[in-house]
C-alpha atoms as a PDB file:
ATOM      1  CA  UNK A   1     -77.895   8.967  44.005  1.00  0.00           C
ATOM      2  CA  UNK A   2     -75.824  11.291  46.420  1.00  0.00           C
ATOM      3  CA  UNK A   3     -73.707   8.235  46.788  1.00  0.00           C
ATOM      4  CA  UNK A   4     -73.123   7.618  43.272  1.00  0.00           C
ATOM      5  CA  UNK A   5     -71.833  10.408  42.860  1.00  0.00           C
ATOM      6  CA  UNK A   6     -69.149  10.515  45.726  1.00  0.00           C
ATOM      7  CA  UNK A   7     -67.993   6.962  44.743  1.00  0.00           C
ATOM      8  CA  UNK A   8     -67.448   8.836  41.179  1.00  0.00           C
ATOM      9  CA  UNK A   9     -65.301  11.713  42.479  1.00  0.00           C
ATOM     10  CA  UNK A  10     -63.390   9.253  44.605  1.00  0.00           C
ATOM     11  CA  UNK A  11     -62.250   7.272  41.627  1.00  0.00           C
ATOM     12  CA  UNK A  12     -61.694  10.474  39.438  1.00  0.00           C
ATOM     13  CA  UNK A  13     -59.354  11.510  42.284  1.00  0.00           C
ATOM     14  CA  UNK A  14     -57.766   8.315  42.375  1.00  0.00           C
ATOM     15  CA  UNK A  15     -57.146   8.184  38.769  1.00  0.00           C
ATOM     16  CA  UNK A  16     -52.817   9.180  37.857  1.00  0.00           C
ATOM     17  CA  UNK A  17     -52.399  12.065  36.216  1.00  0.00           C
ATOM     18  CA  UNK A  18     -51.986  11.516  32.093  1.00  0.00           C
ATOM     19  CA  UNK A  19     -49.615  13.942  30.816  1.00  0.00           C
ATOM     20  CA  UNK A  20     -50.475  12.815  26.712  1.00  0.00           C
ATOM     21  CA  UNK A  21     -54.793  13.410  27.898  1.00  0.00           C
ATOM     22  CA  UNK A  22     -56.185  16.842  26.558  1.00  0.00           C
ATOM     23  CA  UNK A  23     -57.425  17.676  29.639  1.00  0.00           C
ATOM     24  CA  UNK A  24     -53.539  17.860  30.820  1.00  0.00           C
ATOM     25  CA  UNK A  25     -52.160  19.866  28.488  1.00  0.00           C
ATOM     26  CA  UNK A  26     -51.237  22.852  29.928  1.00  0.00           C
ATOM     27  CA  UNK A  27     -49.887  21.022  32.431  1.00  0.00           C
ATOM     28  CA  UNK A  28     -45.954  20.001  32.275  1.00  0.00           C
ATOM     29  CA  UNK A  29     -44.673  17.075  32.291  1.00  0.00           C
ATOM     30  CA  UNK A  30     -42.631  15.813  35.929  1.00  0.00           C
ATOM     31  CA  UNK A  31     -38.969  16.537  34.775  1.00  0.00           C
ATOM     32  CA  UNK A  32     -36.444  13.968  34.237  1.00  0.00           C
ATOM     33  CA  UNK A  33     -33.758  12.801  36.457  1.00  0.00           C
ATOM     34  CA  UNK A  34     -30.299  13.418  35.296  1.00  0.00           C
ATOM     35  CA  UNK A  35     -29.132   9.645  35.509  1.00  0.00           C
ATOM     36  CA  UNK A  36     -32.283   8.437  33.364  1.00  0.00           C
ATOM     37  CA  UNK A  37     -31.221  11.994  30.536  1.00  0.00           C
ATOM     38  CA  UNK A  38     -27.787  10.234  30.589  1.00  0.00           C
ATOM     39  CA  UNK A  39     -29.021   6.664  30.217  1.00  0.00           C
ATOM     40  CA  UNK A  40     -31.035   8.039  26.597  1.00  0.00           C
ATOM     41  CA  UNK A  41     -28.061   9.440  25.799  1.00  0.00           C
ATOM     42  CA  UNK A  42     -26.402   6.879  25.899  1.00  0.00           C
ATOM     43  CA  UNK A  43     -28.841   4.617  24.239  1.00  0.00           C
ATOM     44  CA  UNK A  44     -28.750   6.895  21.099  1.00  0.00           C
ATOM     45  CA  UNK A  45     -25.101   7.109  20.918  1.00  0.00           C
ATOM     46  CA  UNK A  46     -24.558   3.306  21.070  1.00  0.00           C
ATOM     47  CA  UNK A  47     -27.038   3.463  17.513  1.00  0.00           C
ATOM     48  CA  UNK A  48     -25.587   6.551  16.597  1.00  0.00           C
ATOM     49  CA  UNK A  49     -22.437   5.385  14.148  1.00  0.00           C
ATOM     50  CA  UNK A  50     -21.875   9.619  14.296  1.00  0.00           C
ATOM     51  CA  UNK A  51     -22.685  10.660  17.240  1.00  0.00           C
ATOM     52  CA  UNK A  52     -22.798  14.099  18.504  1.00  0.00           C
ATOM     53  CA  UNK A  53     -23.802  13.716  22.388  1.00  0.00           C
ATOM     54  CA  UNK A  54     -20.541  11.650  23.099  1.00  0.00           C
ATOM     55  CA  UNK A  55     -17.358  13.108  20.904  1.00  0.00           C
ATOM     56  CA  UNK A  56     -15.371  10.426  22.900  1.00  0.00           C
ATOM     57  CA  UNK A  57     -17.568   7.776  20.438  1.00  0.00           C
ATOM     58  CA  UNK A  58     -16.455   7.500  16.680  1.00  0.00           C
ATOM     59  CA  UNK A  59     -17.952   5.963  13.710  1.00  0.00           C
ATOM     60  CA  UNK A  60     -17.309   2.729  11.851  1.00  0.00           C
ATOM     61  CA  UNK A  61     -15.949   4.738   8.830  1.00  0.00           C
ATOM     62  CA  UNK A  62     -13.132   6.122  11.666  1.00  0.00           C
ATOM     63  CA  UNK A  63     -12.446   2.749  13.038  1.00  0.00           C
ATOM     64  CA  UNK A  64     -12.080   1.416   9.450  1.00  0.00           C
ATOM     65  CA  UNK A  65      -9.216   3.260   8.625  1.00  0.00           C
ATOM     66  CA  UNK A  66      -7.436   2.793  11.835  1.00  0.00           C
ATOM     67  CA  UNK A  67      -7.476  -0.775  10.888  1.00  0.00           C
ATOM     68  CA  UNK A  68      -6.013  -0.485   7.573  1.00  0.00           C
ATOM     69  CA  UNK A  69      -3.292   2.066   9.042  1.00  0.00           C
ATOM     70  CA  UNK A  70      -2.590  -0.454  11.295  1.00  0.00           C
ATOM     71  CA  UNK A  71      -2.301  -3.470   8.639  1.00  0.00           C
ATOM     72  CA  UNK A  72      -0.343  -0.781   6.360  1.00  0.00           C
ATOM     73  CA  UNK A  73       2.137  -0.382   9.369  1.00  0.00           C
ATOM     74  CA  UNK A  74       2.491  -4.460  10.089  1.00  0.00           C
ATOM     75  CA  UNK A  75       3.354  -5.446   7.088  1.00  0.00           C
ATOM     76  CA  UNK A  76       6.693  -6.024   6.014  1.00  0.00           C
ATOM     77  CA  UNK A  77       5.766  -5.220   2.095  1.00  0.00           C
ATOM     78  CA  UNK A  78       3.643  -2.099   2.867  1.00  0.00           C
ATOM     79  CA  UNK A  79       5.507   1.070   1.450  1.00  0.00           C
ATOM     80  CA  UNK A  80       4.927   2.789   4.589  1.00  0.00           C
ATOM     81  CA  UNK A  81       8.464   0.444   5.776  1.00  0.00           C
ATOM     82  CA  UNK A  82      10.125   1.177   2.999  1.00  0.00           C
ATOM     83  CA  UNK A  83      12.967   2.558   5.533  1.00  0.00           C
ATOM     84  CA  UNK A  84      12.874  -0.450   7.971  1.00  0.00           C
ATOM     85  CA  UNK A  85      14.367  -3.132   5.756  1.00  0.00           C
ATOM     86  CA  UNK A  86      16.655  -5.472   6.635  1.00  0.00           C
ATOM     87  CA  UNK A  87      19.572  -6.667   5.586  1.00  0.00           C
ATOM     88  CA  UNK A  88      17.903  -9.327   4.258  1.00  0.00           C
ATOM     89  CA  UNK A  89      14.847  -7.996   3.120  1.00  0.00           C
ATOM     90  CA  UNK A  90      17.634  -5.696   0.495  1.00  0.00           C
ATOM     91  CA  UNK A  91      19.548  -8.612  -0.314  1.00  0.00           C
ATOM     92  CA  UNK A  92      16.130 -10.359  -1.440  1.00  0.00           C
ATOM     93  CA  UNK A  93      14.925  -7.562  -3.126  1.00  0.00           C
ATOM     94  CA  UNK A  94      17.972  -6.297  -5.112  1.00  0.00           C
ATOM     95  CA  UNK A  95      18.510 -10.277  -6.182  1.00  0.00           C
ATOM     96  CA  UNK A  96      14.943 -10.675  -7.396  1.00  0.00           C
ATOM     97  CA  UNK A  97      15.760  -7.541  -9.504  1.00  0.00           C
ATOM     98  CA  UNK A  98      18.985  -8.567 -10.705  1.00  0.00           C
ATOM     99  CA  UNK A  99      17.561 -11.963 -11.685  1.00  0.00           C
ATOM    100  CA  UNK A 100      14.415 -10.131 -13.996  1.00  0.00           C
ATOM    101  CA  UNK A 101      17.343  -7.685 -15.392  1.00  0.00           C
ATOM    102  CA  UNK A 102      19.346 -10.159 -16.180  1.00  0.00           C
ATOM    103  CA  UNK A 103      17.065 -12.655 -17.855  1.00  0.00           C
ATOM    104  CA  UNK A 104      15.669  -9.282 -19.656  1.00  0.00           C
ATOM    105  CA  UNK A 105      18.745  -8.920 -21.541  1.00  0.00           C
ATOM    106  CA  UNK A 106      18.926 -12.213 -22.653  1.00  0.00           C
ATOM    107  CA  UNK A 107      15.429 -11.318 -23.915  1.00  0.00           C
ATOM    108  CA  UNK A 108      16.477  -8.022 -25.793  1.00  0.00           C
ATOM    109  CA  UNK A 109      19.308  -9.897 -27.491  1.00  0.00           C
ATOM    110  CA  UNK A 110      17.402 -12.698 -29.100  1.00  0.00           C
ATOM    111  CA  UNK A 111      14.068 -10.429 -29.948  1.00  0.00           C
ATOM    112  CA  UNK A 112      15.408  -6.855 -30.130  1.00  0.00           C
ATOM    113  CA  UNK A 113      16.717  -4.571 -32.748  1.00  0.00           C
ATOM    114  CA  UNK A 114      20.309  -3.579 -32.487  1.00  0.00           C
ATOM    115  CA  UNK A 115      20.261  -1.101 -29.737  1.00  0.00           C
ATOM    116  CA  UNK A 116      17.755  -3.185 -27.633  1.00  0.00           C
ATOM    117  CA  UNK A 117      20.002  -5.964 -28.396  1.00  0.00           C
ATOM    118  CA  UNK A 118      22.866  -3.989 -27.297  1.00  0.00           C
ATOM    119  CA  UNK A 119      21.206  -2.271 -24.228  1.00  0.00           C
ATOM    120  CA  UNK A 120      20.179  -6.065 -22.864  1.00  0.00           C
ATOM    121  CA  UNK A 121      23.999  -7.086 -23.083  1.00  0.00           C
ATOM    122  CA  UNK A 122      24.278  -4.499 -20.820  1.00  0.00           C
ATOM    123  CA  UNK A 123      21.771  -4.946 -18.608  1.00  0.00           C
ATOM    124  CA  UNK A 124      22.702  -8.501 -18.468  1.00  0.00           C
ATOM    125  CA  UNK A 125      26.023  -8.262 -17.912  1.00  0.00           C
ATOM    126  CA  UNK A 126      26.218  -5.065 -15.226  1.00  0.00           C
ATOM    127  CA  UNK A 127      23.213  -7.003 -13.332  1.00  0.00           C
ATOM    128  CA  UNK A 128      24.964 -10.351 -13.251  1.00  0.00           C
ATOM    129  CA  UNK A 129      27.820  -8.451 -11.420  1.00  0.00           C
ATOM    130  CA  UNK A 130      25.746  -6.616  -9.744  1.00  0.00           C
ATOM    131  CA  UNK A 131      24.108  -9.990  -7.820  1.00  0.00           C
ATOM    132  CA  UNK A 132      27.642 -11.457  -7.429  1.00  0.00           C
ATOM    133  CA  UNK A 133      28.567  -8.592  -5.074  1.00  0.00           C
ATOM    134  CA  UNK A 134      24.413  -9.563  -3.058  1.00  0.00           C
ATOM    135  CA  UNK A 135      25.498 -12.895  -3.056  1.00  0.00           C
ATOM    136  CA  UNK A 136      28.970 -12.518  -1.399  1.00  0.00           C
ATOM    137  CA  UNK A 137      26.888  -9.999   1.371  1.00  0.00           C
ATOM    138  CA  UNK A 138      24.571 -12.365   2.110  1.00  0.00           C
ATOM    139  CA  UNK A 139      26.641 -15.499   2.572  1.00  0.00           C
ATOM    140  CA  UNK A 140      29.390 -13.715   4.796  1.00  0.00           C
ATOM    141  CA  UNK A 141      26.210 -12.915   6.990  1.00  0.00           C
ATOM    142  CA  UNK A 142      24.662 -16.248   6.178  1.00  0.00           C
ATOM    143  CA  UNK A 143      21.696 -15.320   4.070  1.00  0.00           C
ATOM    144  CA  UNK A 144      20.398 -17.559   1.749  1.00  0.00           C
ATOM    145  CA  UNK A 145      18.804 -15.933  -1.588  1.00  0.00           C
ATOM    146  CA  UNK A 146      15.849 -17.259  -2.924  1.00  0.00           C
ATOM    147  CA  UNK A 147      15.427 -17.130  -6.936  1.00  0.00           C
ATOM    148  CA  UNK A 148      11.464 -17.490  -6.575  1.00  0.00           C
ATOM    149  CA  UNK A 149      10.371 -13.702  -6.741  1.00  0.00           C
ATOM    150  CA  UNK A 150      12.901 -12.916  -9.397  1.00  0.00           C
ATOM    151  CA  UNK A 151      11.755 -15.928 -11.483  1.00  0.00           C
ATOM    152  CA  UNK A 152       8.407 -14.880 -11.134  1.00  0.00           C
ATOM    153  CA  UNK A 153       9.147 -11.643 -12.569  1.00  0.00           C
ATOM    154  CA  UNK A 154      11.043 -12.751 -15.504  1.00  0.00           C
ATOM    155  CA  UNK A 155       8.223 -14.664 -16.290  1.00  0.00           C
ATOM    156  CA  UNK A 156       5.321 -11.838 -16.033  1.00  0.00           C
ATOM    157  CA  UNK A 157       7.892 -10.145 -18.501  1.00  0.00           C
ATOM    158  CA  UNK A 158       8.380 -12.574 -20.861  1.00  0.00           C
ATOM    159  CA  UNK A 159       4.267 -12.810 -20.982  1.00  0.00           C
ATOM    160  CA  UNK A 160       4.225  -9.188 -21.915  1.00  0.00           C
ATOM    161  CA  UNK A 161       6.643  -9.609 -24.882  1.00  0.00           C
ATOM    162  CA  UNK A 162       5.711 -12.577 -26.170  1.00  0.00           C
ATOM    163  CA  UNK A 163       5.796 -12.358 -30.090  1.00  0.00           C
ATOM    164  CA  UNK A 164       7.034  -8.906 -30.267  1.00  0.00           C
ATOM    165  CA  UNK A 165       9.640  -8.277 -32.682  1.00  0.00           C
ATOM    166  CA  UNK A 166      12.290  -5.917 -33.700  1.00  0.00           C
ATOM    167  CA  UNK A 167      10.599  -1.932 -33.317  1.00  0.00           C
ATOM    168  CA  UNK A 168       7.427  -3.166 -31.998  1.00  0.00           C
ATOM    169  CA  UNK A 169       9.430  -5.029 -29.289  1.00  0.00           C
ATOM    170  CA  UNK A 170      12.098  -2.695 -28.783  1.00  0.00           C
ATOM    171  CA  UNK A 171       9.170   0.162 -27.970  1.00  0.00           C
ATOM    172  CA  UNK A 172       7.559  -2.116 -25.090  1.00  0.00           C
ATOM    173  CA  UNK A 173      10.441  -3.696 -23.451  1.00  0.00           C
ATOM    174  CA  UNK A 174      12.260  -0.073 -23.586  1.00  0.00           C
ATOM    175  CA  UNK A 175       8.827   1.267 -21.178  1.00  0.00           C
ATOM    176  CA  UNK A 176       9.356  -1.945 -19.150  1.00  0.00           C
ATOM    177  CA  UNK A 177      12.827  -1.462 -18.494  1.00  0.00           C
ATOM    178  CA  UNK A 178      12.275   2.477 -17.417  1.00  0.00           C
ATOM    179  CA  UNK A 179       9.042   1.333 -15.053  1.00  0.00           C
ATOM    180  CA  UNK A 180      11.165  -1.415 -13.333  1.00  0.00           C
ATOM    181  CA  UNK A 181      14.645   1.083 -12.492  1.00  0.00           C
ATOM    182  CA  UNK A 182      12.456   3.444 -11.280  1.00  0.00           C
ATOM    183  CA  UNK A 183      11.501   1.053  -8.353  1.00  0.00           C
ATOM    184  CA  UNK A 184      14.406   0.217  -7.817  1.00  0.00           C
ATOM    185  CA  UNK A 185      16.053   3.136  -7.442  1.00  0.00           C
ATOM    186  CA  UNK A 186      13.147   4.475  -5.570  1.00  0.00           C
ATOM    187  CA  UNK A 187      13.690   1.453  -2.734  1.00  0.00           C
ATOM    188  CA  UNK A 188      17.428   1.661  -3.005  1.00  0.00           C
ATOM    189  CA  UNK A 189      17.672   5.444  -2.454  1.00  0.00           C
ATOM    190  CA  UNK A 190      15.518   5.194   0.349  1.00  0.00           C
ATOM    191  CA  UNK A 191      17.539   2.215   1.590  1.00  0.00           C
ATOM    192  CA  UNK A 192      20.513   4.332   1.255  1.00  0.00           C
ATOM    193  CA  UNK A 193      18.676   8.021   3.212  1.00  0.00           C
ATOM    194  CA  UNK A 194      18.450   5.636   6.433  1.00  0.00           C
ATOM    195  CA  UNK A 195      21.765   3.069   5.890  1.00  0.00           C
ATOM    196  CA  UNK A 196      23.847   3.048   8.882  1.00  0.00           C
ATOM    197  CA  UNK A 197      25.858  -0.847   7.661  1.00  0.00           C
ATOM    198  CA  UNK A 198      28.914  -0.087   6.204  1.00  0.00           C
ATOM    199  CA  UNK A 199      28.781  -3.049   3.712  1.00  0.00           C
ATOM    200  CA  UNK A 200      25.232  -2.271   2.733  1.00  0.00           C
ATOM    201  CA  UNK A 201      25.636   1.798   2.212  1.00  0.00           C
ATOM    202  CA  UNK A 202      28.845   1.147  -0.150  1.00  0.00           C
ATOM    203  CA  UNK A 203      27.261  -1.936  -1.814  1.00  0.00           C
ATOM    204  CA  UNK A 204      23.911   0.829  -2.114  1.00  0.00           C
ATOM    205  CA  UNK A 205      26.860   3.426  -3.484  1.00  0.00           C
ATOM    206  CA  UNK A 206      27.394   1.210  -6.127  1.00  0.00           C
ATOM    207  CA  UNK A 207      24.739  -0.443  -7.222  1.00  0.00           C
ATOM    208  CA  UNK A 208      22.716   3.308  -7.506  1.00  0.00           C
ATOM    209  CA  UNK A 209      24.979   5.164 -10.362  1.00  0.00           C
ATOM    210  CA  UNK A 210      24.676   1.625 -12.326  1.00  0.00           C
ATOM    211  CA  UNK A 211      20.564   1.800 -11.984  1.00  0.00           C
ATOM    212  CA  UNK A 212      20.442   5.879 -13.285  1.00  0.00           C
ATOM    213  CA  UNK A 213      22.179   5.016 -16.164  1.00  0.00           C
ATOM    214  CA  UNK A 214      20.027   1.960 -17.315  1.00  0.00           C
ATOM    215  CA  UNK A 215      17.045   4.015 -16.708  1.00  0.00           C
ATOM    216  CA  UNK A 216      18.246   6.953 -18.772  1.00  0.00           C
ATOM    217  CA  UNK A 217      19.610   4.220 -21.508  1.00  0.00           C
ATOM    218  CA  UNK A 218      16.068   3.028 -21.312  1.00  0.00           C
ATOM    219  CA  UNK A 219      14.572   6.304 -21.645  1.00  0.00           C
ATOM    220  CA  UNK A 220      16.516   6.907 -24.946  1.00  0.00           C
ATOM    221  CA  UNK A 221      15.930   3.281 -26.432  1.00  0.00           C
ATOM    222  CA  UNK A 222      12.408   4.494 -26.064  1.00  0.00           C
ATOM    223  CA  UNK A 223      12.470   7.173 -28.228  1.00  0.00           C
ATOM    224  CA  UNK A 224      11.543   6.811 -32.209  1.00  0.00           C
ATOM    225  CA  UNK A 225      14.723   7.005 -33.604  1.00  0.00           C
ATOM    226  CA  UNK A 226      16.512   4.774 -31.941  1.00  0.00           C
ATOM    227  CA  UNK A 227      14.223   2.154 -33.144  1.00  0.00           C
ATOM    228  CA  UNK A 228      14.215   3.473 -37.084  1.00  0.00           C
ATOM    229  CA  UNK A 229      10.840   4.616 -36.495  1.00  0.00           C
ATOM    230  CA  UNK A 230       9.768   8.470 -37.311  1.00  0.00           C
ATOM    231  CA  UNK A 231       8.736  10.389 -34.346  1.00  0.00           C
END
């Protein structure tokens, strides 16, 4: 029996401490080594999208953006290089707008009223030598012009006037015409804040005073009376 007992102890001796038993709870638990409290860390930050343990670590929503900053930046249509045109990339741009102005006035004088009929001789004839001067630019510096983006405008216009007649027409192409100078104006003056080409910055002198006053001719083709309605 006395040996039954003392084979007992001996186990119960043997037996590794359990820091989760009852019996062991006053008892602390052996501390943690600093390499295995950085290795949890660690562990939770890598799950962590926000974490708080590593500031150096950001979150998907964080890296997101950077992305599309960095897209915004690349590409040669974003407005953030509005200021870094080229030569070419103005030529393109004020010929594509010349092209829609133009085939707008030849619009606004077979749908319009009389002063929409009058305001798209204008516009057609200012704009036509308006891209004569672009086209002279480009070819001493031998850039070809492509009529596809202009075309393509003209078109989208021409779907958003179709059947509109006299007042009723005059009243939407009038809101067309202001929306479209604006951008233009908006890209040339900003062309013209950073131009350092001679040809360019007096072509840009030109072309700007010309813009302002189809906008503002716009603006007041828009209004009631100069399409016989009451305001």
């Amino acid at each position: 029996m006395s040996f039954l007992f003392a084979v007992l102890v001996a186990l119960a001796q043997a037996q590794p401490d359990n820091p989760h038993d009852v019996n062991n709870k006053d008892h602390p638990a052996p501390p943690t080594s600093q390499s295995t409290a950085n290795a949890q860390a660690r562990d939770r930050d890598y799950i962590n999208p926000n974490p708080t343990t590593n500031p150096d670590l950001k979150g998907s929503g964080d890296l997101d953006a950077k992305r599309v900053e960095k897209a915004e930046k690349d590409s040669p249509h974003s407005v953030m290089n509005k200021d870094k045109a080229t030569p070419s990339d103005i030529f393109e741009k004020l010929h594509a707008a010349n092209l829609e102005e133009i085939d707008a006035g030849k619009l606004a004088q077979a749908s319009g009223g009389e002063r929409a009929a009058a305001y798209g001789k204008m516009l057609a004839d200012d704009h036509t030598a308006a891209d004569k001067k672009i086209h002279d630019l480009a070819m001493k510096r031998s850039i070809k012009l492509d009529d596809a983006m202009g075309m393509k405008k003209a078109h989208e216009l021409h779907e958003k006037l179709a059947g509109l007649r006299g007042a009723e027409f005059d009243k939407a192409f009038a809101g067309a015409m202001i929306d479209g100078h604006k951008k233009v104006i908006a890209m040339a003056e900003s062309w013209r804040a950073s131009c350092t080409d001679k040809d360019i910055c007096a072509m840009l002198d030109d072309t700007l005073p010309v813009l302002r006053h189809h906008e503002k001719a716009a603006e007041e083709l828009k209004m009631p009376a100069a399409q016989g309605r009451r305001p």
